[in-house]
N, C-alpha and C. Protein backbone atom coordinates (compact mmCIF):
# COMPACT_ATOMS: atom_id res chain seq x y z
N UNK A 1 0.82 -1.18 0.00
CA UNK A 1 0.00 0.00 0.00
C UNK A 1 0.87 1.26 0.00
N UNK A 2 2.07 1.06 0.79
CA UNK A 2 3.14 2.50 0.64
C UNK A 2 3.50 2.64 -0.76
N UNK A 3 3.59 1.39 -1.49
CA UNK A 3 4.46 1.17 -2.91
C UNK A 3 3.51 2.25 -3.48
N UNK A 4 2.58 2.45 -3.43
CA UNK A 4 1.05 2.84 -3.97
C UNK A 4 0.83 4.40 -4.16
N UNK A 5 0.91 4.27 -2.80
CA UNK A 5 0.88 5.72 -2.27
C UNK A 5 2.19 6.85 -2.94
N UNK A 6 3.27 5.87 -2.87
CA UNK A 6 4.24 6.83 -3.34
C UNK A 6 4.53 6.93 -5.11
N UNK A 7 4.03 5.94 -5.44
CA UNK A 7 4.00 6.46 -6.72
C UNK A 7 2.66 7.27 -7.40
N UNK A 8 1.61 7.42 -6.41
CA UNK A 8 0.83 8.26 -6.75
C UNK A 8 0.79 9.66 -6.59
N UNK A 9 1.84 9.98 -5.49
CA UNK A 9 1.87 11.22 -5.04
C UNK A 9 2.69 12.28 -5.59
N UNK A 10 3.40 12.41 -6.99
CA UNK A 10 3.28 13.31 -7.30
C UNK A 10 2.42 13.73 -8.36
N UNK A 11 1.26 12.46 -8.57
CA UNK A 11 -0.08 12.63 -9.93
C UNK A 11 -0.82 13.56 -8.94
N UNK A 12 -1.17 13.35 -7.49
CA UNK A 12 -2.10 14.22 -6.69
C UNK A 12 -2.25 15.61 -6.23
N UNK A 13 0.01 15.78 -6.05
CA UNK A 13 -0.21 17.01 -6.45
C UNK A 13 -0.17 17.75 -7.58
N UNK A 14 0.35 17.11 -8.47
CA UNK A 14 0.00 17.85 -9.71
C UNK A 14 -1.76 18.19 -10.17
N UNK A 15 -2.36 17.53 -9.89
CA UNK A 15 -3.81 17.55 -10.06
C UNK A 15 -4.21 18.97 -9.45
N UNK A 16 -3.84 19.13 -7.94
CA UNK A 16 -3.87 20.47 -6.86
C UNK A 16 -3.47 21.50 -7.42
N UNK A 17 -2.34 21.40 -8.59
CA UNK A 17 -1.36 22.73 -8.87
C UNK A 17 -1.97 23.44 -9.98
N UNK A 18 -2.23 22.80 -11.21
CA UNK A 18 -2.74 23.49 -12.30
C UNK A 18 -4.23 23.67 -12.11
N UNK A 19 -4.69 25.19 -12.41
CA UNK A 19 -6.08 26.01 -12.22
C UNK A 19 -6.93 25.34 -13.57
N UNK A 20 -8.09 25.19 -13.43
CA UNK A 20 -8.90 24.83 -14.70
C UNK A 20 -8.46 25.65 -15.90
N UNK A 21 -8.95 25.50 -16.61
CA UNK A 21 -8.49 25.90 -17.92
C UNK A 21 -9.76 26.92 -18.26
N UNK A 22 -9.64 28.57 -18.24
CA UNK A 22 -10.57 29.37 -19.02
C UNK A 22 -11.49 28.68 -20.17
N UNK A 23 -12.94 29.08 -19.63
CA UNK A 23 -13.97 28.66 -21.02
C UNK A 23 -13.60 29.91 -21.84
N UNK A 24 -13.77 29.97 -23.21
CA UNK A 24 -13.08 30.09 -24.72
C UNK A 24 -14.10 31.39 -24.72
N UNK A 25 -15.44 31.40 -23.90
CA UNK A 25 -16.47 32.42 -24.58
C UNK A 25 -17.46 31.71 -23.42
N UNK A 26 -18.28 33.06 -23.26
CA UNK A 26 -19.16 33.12 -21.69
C UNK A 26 -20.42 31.78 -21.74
N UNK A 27 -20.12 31.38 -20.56
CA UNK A 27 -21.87 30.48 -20.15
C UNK A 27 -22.84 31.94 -20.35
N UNK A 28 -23.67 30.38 -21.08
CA UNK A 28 -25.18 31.10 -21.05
C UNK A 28 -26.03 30.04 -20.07
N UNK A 29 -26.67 30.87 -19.66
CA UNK A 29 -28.08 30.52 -18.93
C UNK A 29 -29.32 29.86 -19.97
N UNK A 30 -29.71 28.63 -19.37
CA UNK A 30 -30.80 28.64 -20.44
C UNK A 30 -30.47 27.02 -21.52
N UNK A 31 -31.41 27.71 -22.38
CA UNK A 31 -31.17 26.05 -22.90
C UNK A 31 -31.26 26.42 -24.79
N UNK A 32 -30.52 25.63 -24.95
CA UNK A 32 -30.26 25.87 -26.69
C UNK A 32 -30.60 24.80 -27.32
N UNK A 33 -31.88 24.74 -28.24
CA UNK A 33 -32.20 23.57 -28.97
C UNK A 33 -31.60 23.66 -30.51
N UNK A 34 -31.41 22.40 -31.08
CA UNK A 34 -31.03 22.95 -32.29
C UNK A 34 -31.14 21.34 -32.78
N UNK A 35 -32.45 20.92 -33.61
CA UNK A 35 -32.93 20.06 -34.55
C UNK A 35 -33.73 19.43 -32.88
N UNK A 36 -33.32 18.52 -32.64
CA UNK A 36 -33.90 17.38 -31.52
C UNK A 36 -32.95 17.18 -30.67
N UNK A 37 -31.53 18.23 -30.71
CA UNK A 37 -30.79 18.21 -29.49
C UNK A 37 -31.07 19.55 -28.80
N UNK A 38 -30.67 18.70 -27.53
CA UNK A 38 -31.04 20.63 -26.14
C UNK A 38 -30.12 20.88 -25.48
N UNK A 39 -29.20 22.07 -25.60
CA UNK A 39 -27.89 21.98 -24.72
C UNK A 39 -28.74 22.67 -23.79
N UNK A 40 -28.04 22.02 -22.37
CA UNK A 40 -28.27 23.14 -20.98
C UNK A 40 -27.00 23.87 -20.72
N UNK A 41 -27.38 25.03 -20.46
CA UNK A 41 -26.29 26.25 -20.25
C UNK A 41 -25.03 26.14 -21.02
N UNK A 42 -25.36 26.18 -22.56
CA UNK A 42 -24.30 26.32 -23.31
C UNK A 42 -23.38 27.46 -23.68
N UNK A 43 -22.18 26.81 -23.84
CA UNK A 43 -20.86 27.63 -24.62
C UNK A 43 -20.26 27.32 -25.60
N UNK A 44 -20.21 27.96 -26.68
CA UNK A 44 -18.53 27.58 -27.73
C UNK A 44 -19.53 27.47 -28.47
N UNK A 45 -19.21 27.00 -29.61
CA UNK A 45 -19.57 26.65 -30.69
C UNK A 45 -20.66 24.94 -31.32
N UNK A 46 -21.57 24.91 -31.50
CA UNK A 46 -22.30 23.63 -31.47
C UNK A 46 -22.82 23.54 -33.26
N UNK A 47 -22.79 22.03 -33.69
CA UNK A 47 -22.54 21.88 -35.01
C UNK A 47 -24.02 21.77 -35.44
N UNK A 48 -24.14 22.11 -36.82
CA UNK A 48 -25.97 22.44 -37.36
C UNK A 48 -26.01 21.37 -38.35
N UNK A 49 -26.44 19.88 -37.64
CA UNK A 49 -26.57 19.11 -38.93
C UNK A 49 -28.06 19.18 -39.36
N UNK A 50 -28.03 18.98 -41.13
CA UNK A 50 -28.91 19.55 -41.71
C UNK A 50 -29.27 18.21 -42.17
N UNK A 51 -31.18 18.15 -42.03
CA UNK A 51 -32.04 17.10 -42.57
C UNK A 51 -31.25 16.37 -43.79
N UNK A 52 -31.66 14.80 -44.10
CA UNK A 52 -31.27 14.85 -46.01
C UNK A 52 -32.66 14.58 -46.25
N UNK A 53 -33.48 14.82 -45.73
CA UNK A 53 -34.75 15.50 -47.01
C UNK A 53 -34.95 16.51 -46.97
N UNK A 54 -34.19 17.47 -46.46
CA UNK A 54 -34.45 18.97 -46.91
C UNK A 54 -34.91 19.63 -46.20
N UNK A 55 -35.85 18.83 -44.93
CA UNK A 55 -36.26 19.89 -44.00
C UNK A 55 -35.55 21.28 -43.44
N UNK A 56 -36.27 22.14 -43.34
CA UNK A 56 -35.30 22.68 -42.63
C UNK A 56 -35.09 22.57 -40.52
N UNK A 57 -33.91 22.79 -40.52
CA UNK A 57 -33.83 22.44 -38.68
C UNK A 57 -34.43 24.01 -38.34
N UNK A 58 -34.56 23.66 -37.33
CA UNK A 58 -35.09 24.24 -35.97
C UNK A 58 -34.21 24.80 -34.90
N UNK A 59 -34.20 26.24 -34.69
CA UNK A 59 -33.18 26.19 -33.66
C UNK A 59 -33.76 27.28 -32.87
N UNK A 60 -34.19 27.26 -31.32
CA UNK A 60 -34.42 27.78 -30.43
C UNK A 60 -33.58 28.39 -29.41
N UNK A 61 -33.48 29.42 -29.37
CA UNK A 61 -32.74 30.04 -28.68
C UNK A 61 -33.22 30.56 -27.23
N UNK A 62 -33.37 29.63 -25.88
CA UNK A 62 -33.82 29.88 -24.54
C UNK A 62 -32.79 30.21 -23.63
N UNK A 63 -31.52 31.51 -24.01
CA UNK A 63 -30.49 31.57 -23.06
C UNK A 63 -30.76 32.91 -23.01
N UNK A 64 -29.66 33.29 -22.41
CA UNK A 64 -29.68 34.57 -21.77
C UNK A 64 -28.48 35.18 -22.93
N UNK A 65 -27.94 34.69 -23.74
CA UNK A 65 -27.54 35.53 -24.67
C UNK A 65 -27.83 35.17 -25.99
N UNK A 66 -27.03 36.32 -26.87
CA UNK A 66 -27.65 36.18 -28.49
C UNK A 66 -27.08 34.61 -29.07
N UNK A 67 -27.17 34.20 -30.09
CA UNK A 67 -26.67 33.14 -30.64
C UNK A 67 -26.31 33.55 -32.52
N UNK A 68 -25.50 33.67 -32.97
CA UNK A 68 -25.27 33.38 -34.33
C UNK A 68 -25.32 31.78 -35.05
N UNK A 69 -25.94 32.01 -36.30
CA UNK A 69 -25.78 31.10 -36.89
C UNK A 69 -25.00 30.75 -38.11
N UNK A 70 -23.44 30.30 -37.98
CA UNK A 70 -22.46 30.32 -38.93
C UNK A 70 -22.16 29.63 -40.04
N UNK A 71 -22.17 30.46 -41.36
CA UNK A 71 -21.87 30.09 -42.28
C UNK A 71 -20.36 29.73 -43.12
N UNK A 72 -20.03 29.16 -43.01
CA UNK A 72 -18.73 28.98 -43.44
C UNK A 72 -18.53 29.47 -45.44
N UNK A 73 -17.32 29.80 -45.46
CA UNK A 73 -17.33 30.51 -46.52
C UNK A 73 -17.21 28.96 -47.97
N UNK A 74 -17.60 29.45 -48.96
CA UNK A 74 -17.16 28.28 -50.16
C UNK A 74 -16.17 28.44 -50.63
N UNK A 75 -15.47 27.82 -50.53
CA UNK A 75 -14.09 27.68 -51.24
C UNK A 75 -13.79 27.42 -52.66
N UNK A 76 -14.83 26.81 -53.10
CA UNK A 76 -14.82 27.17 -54.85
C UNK A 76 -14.76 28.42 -55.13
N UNK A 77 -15.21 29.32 -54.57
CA UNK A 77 -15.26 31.22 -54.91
C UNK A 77 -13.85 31.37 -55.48
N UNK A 78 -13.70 32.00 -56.45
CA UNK A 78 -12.39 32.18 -56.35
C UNK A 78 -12.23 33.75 -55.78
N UNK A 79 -10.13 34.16 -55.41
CA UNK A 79 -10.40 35.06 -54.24
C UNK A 79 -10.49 36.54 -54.99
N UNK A 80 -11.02 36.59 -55.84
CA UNK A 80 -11.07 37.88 -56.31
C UNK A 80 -12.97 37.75 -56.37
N UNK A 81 -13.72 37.39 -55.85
CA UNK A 81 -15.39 36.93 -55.57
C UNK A 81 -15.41 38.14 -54.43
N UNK A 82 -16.10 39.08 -55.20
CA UNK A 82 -16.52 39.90 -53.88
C UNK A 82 -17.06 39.32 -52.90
N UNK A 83 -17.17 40.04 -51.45
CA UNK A 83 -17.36 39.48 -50.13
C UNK A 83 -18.76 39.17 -49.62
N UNK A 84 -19.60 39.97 -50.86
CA UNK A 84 -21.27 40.48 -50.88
C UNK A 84 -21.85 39.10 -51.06
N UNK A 85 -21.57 37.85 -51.90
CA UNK A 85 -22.03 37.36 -52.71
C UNK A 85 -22.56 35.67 -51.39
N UNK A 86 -21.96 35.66 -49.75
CA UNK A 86 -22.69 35.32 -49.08
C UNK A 86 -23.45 35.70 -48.03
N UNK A 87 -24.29 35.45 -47.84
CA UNK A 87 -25.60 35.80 -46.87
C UNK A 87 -25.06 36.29 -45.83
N UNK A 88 -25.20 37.09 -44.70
CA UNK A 88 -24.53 37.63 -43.43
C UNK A 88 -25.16 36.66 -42.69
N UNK A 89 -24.49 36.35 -40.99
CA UNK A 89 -24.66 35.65 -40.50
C UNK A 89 -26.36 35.88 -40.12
N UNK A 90 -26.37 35.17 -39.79
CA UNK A 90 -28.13 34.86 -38.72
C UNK A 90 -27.98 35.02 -37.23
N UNK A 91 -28.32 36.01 -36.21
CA UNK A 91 -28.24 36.35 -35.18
C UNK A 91 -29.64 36.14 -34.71
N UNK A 92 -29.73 35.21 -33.63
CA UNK A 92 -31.27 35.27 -32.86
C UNK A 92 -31.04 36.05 -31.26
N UNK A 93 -31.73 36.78 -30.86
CA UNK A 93 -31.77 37.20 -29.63
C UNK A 93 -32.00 36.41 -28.88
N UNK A 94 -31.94 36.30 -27.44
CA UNK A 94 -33.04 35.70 -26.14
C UNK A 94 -34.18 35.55 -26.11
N UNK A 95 -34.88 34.20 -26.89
CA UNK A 95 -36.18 33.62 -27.05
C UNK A 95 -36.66 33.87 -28.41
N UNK A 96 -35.87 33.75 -29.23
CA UNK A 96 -36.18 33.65 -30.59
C UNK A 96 -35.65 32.70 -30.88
N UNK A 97 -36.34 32.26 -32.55
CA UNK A 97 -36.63 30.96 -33.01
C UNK A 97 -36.32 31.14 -34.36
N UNK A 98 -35.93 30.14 -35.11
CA UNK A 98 -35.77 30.55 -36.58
C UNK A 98 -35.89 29.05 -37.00
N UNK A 99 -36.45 28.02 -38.35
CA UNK A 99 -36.64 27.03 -39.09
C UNK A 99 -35.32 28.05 -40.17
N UNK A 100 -34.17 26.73 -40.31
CA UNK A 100 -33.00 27.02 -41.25
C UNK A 100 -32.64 26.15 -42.18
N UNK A 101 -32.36 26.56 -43.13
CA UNK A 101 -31.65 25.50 -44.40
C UNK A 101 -30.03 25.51 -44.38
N UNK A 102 -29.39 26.71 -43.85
CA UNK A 102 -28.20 26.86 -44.43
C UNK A 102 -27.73 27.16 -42.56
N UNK A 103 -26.36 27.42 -42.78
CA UNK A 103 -25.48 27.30 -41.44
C UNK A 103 -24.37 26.15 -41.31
N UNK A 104 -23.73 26.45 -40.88
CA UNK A 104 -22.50 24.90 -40.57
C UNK A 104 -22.61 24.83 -39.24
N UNK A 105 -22.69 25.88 -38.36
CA UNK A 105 -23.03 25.71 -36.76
C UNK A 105 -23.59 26.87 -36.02
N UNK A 106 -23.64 26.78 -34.68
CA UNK A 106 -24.22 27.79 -33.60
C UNK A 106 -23.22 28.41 -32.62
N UNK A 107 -23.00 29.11 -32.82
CA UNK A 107 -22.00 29.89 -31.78
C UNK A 107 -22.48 30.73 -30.84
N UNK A 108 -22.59 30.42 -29.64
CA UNK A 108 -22.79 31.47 -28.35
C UNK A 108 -22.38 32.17 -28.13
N UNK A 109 -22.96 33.48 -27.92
CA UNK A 109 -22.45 34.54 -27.32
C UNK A 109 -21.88 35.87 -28.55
């Protein structure tokens, strides 16, 4: 049991020494649906998979902050494609709702 103890003891204090690691972008309060999943009190970034019959998803926004909905750029464009030619993001406030076709994900905050 000493054999044990001492080779565990410098994993225990190391565990004690290093502070959590900063979240990336603020908790929200609240709950974020998006198709038939529900995050509780989400952060960061969450992925928008899209129907294959076309429906469009569903995304509810029940937090206490705004939510964007991100489009990632096409890379076929070539780089002289003015900047106009995709849609601006989709921003829902606190308790708004939007049915979507397009987006790659949801970003908080």
């Amino acid at each position: 049991m000493n054999l044990i103890r001492t080779l565990l003891a410098p994993l225990a204090t190391r565990l004690h020494a290093d502070p959590p690691p900063p979240l990336t972008s603020p908790l929200a309060s609240g709950f974020l649906t998006i198709g038939t999943t529900t995050y509780i009190d989400p952060h960061g970034t969450y992925p928008l998979d899209h129907r294959s019959d076309g429906t469009p998803t569903v995304v509810i926004n029940n937090t206490t902050h705004p939510i964007t909905i991100l489009t990632e750029s096409n890379p076929s464009h070539p780089a002289t494609a003015p900047p106009n030619d995709l849609p601006p993001p989709l921003v829902l406030a606190p308790g708004e709702r939007t049915e979507t076709r397009r987006g790659d994900g949801v970003r908080v905050g």
